[in-house]
Each structure stands twice: as structure tokens, then as C-alpha cells.
Protein backbone atom coordinates (compact mmCIF):
# COMPACT_ATOMS: atom_id res chain seq x y z
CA UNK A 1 -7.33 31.12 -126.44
CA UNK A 2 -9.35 31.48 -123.13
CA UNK A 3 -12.09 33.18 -125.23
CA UNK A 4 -11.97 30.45 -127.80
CA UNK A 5 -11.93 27.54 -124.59
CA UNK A 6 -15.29 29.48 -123.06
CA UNK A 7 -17.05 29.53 -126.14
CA UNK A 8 -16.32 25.79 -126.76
CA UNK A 9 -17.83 25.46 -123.21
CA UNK A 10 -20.87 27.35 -123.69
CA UNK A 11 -21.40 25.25 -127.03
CA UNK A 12 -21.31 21.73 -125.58
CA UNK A 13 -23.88 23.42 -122.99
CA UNK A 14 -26.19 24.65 -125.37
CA UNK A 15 -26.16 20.68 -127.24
CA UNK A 16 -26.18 18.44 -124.42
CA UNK A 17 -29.56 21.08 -123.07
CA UNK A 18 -30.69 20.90 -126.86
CA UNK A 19 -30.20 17.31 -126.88
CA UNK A 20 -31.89 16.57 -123.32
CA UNK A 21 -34.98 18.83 -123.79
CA UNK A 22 -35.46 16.48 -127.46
CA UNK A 23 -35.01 13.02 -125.55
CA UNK A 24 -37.52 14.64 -122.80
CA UNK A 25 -39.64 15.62 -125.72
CA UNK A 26 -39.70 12.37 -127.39
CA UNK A 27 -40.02 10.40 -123.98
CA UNK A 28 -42.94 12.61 -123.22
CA UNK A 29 -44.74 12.05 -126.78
CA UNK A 30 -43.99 8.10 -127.06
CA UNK A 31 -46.08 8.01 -123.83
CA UNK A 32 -48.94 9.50 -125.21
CA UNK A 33 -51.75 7.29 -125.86
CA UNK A 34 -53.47 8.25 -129.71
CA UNK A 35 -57.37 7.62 -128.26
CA UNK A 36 -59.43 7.26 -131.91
CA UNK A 37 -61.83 5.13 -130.47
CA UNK A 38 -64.99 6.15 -128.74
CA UNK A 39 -67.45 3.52 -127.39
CA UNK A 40 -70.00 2.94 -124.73
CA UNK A 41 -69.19 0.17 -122.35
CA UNK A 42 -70.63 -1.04 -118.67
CA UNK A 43 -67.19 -1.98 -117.24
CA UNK A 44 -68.11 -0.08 -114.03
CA UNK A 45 -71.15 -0.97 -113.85
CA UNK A 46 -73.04 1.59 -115.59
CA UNK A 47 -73.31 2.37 -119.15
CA UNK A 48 -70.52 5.53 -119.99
CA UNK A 49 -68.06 6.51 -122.70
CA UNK A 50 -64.49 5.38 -122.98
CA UNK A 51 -61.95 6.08 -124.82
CA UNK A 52 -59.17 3.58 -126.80
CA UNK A 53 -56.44 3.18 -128.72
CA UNK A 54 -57.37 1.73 -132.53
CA UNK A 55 -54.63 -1.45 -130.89
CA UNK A 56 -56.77 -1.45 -127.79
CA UNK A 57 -53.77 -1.69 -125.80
CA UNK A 58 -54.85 1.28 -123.06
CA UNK A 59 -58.45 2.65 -122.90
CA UNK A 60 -60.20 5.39 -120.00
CA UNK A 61 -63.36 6.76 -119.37
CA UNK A 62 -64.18 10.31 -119.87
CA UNK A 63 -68.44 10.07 -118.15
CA UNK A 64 -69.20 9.62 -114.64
CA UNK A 65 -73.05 9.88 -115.52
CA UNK A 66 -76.00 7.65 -113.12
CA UNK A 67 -78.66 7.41 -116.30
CA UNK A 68 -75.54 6.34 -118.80
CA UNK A 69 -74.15 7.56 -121.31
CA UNK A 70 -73.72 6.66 -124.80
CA UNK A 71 -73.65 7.00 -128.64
CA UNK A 72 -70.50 9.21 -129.55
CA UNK A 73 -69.86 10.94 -132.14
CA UNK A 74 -66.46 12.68 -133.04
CA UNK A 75 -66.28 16.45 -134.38
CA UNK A 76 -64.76 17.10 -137.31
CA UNK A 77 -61.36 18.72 -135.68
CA UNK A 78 -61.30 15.87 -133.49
CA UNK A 79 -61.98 18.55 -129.80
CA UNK A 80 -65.51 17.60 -129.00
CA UNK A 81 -67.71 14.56 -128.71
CA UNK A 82 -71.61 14.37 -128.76
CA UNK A 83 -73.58 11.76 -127.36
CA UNK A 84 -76.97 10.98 -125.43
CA UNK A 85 -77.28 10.58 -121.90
CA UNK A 86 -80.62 9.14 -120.10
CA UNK A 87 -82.68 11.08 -117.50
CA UNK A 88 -86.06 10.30 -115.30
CA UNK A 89 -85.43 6.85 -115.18
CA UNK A 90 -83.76 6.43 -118.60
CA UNK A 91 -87.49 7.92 -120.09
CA UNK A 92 -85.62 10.60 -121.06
CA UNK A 93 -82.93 10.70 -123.13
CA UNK A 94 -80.85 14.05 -124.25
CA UNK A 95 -78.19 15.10 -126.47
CA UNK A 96 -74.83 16.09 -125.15
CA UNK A 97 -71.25 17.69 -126.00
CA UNK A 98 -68.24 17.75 -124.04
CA UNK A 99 -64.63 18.05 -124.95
CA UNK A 100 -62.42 15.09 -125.80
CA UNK A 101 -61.47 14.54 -122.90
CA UNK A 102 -64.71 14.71 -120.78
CA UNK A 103 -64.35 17.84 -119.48
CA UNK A 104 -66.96 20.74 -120.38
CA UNK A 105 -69.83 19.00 -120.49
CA UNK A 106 -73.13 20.59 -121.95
CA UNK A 107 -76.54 19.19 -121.95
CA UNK A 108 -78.31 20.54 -125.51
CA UNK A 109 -82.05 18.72 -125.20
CA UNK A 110 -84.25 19.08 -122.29
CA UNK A 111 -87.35 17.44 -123.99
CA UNK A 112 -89.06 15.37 -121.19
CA UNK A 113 -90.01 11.74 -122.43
CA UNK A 114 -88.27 12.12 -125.93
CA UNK A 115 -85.78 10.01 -126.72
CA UNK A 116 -82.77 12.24 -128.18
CA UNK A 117 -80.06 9.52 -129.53
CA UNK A 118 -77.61 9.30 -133.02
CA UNK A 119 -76.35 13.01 -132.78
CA UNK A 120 -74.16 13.87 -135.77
CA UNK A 121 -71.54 16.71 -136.65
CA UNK A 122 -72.20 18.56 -139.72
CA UNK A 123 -68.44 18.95 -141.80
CA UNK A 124 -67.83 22.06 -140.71
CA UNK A 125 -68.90 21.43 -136.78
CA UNK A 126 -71.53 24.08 -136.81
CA UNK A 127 -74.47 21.87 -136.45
CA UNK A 128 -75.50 18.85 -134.68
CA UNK A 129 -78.64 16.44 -136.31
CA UNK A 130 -80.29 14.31 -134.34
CA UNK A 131 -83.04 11.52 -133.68
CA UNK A 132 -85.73 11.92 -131.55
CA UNK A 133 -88.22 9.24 -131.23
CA UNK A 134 -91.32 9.06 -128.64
CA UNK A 135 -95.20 7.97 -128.88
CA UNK A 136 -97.76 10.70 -129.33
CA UNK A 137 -101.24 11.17 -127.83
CA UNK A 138 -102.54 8.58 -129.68
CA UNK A 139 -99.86 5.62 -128.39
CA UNK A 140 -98.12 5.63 -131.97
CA UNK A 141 -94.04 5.59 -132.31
CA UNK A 142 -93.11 8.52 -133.98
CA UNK A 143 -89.30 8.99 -134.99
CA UNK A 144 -88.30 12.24 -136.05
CA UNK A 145 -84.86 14.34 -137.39
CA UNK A 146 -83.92 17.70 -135.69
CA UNK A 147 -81.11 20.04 -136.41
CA UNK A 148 -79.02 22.60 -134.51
CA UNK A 149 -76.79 24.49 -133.60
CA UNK A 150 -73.54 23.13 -131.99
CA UNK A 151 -74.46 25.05 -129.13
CA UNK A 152 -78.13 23.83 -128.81
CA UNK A 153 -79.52 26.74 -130.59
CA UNK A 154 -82.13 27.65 -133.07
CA UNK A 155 -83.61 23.69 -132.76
CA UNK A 156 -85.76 23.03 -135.53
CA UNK A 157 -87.39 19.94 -136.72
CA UNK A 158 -86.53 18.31 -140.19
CA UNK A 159 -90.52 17.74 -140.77
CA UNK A 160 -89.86 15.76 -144.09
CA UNK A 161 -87.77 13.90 -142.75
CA UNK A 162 -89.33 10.21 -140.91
CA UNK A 163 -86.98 7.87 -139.59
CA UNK A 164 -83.46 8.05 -137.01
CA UNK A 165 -79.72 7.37 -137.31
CA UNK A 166 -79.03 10.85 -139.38
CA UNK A 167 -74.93 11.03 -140.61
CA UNK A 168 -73.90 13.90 -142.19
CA UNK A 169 -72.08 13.46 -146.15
CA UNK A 170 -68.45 15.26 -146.79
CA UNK A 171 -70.63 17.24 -149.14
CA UNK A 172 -73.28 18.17 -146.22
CA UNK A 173 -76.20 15.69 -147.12
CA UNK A 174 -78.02 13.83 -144.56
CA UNK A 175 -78.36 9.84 -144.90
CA UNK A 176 -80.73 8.28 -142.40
CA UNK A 177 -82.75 5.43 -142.09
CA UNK A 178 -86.36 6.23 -143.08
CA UNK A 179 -89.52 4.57 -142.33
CA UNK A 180 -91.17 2.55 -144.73
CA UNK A 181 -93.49 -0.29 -145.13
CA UNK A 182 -94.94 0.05 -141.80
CA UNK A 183 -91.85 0.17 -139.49
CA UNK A 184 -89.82 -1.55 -142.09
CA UNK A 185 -86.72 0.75 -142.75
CA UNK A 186 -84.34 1.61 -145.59
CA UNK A 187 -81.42 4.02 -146.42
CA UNK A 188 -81.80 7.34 -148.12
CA UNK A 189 -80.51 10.29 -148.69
CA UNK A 190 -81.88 14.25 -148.76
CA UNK A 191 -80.10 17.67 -148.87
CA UNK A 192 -79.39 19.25 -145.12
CA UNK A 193 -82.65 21.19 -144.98
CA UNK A 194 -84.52 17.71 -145.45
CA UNK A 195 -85.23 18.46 -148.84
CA UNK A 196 -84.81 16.32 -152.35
CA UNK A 197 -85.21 12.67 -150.38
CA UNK A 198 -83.52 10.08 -152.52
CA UNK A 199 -84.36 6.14 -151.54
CA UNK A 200 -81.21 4.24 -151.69
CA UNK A 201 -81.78 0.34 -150.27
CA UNK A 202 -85.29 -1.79 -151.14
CA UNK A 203 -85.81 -4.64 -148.90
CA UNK A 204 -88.33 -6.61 -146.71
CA UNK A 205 -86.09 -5.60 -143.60
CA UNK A 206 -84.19 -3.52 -141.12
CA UNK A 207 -81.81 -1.41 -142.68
CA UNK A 208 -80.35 0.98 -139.75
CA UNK A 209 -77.14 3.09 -138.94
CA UNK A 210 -75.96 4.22 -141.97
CA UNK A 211 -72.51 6.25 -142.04
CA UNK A 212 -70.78 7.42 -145.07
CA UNK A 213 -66.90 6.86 -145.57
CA UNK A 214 -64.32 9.92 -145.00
CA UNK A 215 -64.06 10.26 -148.92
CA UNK A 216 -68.05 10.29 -149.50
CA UNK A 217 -68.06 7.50 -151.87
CA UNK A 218 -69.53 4.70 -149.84
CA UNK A 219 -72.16 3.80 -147.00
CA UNK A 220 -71.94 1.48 -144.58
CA UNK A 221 -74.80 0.54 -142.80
CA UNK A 222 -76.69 -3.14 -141.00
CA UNK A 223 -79.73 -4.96 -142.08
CA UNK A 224 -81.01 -8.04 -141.63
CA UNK A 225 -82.39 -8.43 -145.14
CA UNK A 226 -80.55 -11.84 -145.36
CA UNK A 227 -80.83 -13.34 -141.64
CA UNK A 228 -82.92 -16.44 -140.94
CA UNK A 229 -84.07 -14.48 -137.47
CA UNK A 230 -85.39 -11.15 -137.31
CA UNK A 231 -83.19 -8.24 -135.94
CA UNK A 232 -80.16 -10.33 -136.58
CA UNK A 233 -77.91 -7.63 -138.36
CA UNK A 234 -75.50 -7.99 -140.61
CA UNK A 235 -72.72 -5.18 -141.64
CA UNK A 236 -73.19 -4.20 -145.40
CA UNK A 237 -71.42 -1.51 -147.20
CA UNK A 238 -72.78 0.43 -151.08
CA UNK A 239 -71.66 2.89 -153.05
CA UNK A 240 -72.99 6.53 -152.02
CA UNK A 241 -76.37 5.92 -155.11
CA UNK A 242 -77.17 2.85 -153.62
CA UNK A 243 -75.10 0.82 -156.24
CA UNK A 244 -73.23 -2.52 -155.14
CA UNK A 245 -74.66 -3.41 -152.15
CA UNK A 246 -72.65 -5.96 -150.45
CA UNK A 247 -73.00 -8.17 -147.48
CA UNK A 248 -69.34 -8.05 -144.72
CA UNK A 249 -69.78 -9.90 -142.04
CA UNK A 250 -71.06 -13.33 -141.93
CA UNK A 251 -71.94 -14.81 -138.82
CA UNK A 252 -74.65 -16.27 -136.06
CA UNK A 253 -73.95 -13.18 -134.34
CA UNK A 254 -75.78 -9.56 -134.72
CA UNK A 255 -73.56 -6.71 -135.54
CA UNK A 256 -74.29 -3.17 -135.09
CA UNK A 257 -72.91 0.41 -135.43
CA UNK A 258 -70.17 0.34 -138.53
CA UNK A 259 -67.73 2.87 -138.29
CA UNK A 260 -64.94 3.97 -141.14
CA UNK A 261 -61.33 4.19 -140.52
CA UNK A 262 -59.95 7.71 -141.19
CA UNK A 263 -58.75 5.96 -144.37
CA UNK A 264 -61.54 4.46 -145.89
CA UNK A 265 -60.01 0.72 -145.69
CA UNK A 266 -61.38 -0.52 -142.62
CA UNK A 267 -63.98 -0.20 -139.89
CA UNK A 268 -65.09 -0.86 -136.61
CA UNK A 269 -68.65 -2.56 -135.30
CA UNK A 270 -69.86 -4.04 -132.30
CA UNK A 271 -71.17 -7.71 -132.56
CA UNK A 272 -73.40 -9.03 -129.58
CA UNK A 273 -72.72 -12.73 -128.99
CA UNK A 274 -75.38 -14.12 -125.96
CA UNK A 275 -76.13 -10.54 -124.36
CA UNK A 276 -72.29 -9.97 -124.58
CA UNK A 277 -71.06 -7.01 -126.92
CA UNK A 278 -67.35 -6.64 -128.49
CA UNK A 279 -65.98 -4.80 -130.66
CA UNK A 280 -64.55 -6.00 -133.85
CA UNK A 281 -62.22 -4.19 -136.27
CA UNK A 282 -63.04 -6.04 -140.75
CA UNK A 283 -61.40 -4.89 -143.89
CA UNK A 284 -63.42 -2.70 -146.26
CA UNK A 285 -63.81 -6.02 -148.76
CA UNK A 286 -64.83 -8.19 -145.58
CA UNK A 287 -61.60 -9.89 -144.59
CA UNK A 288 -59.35 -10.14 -141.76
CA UNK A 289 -62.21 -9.76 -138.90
CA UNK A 290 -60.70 -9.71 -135.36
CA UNK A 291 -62.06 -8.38 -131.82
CA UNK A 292 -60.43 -5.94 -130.51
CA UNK A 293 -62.56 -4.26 -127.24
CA UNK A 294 -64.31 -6.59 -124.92
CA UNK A 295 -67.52 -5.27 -123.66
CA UNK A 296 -68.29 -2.42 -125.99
CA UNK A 297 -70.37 -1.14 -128.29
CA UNK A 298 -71.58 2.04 -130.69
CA UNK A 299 -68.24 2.29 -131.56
CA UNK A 300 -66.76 5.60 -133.43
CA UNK A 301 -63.63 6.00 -135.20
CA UNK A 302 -61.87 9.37 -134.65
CA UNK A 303 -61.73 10.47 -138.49
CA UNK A 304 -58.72 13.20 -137.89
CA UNK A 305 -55.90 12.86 -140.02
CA UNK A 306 -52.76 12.66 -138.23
């Protein structure tokens, strides 16, 4: 019977400890703040990278950076983010990677007077693609693709490729915005090595920042094909050919930067209303646009799966 009363005892131990460490456990995770949202913002002051929840309801900064930092962009597992930060008196600008969190930060570009900017992760995080743009000798704007390593290794040049913004496909293509008609440019499309270049928009216009959704079927991407005023964007979305090109926002404002939603269905952009730039979260058909950052911009959605 005594035996019988101590084990009973040692029981009701083990589940109340069992039971405490779980509430703990739970109390602990319920306090943790899912940041999917990178974005540049001057809330300080000085242009750096926070971090946010997609309901915007807690954000912090992970750069402490005097040039500024900006233009994120997520790895594929979700551990590392890439991004530019500005040097010499913002004439030089250089690509970056540091852990989620801002720790481990590692400059990859050292190129004095380029400006390194739109870094992108290839699917499998091995390589980072870039834009650099500067003027040669001669005073002419050149704007140029380069690959890498994710470590900053073996840098090489994409020489057929002409043009900036470069977003790696699920299927490890490269869409960018080329340079056409003068400094007119429009999407297209090419194999990793910068081979088998593939046109994909037509227009009298800007047509920049092109990133394809998590499922590789669509592209969305800003232009101001249809704006009464120059340089006034517009976010547009089309099918991964170039098929069904159609107009999402809708506004007197300029929007900038789409970003997809790990789900396809929605995505994030930054519109710039009188100097000022939010952040605004649409539906994939166009609908249902709200703000949901004040004073942010190049926005990037965290495409992990929970």
C-alpha cells in the first residue's frame, strides 16, 4: 500500500512538471514575434533594415550602418539576408549578408564607385546575382549583372546580360529588367549563365523590379507604361511568358518593389505619397489594398513555409 501511495506521488509529480514545462513552452512560443517582413526604413534617422510582422503589430532593426542600408533579400531557408549598404559618401555602394537577425555581417563587394544594389538568392542559396551600375570613361551609365558565390567568391560578370533588378526563377532562371530603346526598360528572361535571353514586356516605358511568385508561374513587376507622368509606377503582375499582363494598383501615387506572399495570393509594395513611403499589403487580382508599415520601403516577404 505504501509502495502503491509513493508511486501515486511520484506520478502527479512527473504531470504537474510535464504540464508546467508545456504551459512554459507555449507561453514562451506565443511571445515570439513571426518577422516575414524585411524593409528599409529611416525611423532613426538613417536609412537601415527592419524587421516586421506580416500584421505589423511589432517591428526591430537588425543594421546600425552610417552610409544606410537597404534592399533585402531573404534566403531560401529563411537564415540569411542580403542587401546593399553605401560607402565613400554613398558613391559606393556594396553587397552584403548577415544572418536574420543582424548578426554576422559580411561585406561581399569592395568595388569603389560601383553601385552594387538588387542582390538575389539563387533556390538553392549557393549564389547571390546582383546589379551593378556606374558610368565608364566615357561619362555613359552602364548597368550590368554579376554572379557569385554566397560567400563572395568566384565573381564573374553576366556580360550578355544589360540591365539591373536580377530575381532568380524556382527553376533557376534569371528575370531582370533589360535595357532597351535607349534607357527605356522591359522584362525578360535568360538561363543562369545569361544565356537564351527571352523578351517578355513591349512598351514605351519603365518596366523595373520584376520578381517571380513562389510557384514560378507569375511575375510581378512596376511600369509606368500607363501613367500620365513619367516614373509614376504602377504594380502589374503576368504570367511567367509574358502572357496576361495586368495592371494592380490604381492610384496618383508611385508604387515600387512588389513582393509575393509565401502563398502566391498576395503581396507587399511600397507606395510613395509626397516624399513619404508606406508600405501596402493588395490581393493577387488587385483588391483589398491596405497600408500596413509607415515609413518603409523595398519591402520583402519571407517566402519560408511555416
Amino acid at each position: 500500500m505504501k509502495i502503491f501511495k509513493k508511486q501515486n506521488r511520484v506520478f502527479k509529480s512527473y504531470l504537474f512538471s510535464t504540464l508546467l514545462i508545456g504551459l512554459l513552452s507555449f507561453g514562451a512560443e506565443s511571445r515570439t514575434i513571426p518577422y516575414t517582413i524585411a524593409y528599409t526604413s529611416n525611423d532613426d534617422g538613417n536609412l537601415e533594415i527592419y524587421l516586421s510582422n506580416t500584421e505589423a503589430t511589432s517591428k526591430v532593426k537588425i543594421t546600425e550602418h552610417a552610409g544606410g542600408d537597404g534592399y533585402s533579400a531573404w534566403s531560401p531557408d529563411g537564415k540569411r539576408i542580403a542587401f546593399y549598404a553605401k560607402y565613400d559618401e554613398k558613391k559606393t555602394w556594396s553587397i552584403h549578408t548577415m544572418n536574420s537577425d543582424g548578426s554576422n555581417r559580411k561585406r561581399l563587394t569592395h568595388e569603389f564607385g560601383k553601385w552594387d544594389n538588387s542582390p538575389t538568392w539563387s533556390p538553392d542559396g549557393k549564389k547571390i546575382a546582383f546589379s551593378r551600375e556606374y558610368k565608364d570613361g566615357n561619362k555613359s551609365w552602364q548597368a550590368e549583372i554579376w554572379i557569385m558565390n554566397s560567400d563572395g567568391s568566384e565573381l564573374t560578370q553576366l556580360k550578355s546580360l544589360k540591365g539591373g533588378g536580377p530575381y532568380f526563377t524556382p527553376d533557376n532562371k534569371i528575370i531582370f529588367h533589360s535595357e532597351h530603346k535607349g534607357r527605356k526598360s522591359e522584362i525578360s528572361i535568360a538561363e543562369a549563365d545569361g544565356s537564351n535571353i527571352v523578351q517578355l514586356t513591349n512598351n514605351d516605358s519603365e518596366e523595373w523590379h520584376p520578381e517571380v511568385s513562389p510557384d514560378g508561374k507569375f511575375i510581378a513587376y512596376m511600369s509606368d507604361r500607363e501613367s500620365e507622368k513619367a516614373g509614376n509606377y504602377e504594380i502589374y503582375i503576368m504570367n511567367i511568358d509574358g502572357s496576361n499582363q495586368k495592371r494592380l494598383t490604381n492610384n496618383a501615387f508611385s508604387n515600387w518593389y512588389p513582393s509575393w506572399s509565401p502563398d502566391g495570393s498576395k503581396l507587399i509594395y511600397s507606395s510613395i505619397t509626397n516624399g513619404v513611403k508606406d508600405i501596402y499589403i493588395i490581393n493577387k487580382d488587385g483588391s483589398s489594398a491596405k497600408k500596413i508599415i509607415n515609413n518603409g520601403s523595398q519591402a520583402a516577404w519571407l517566402k519560408v513555409q511555416d
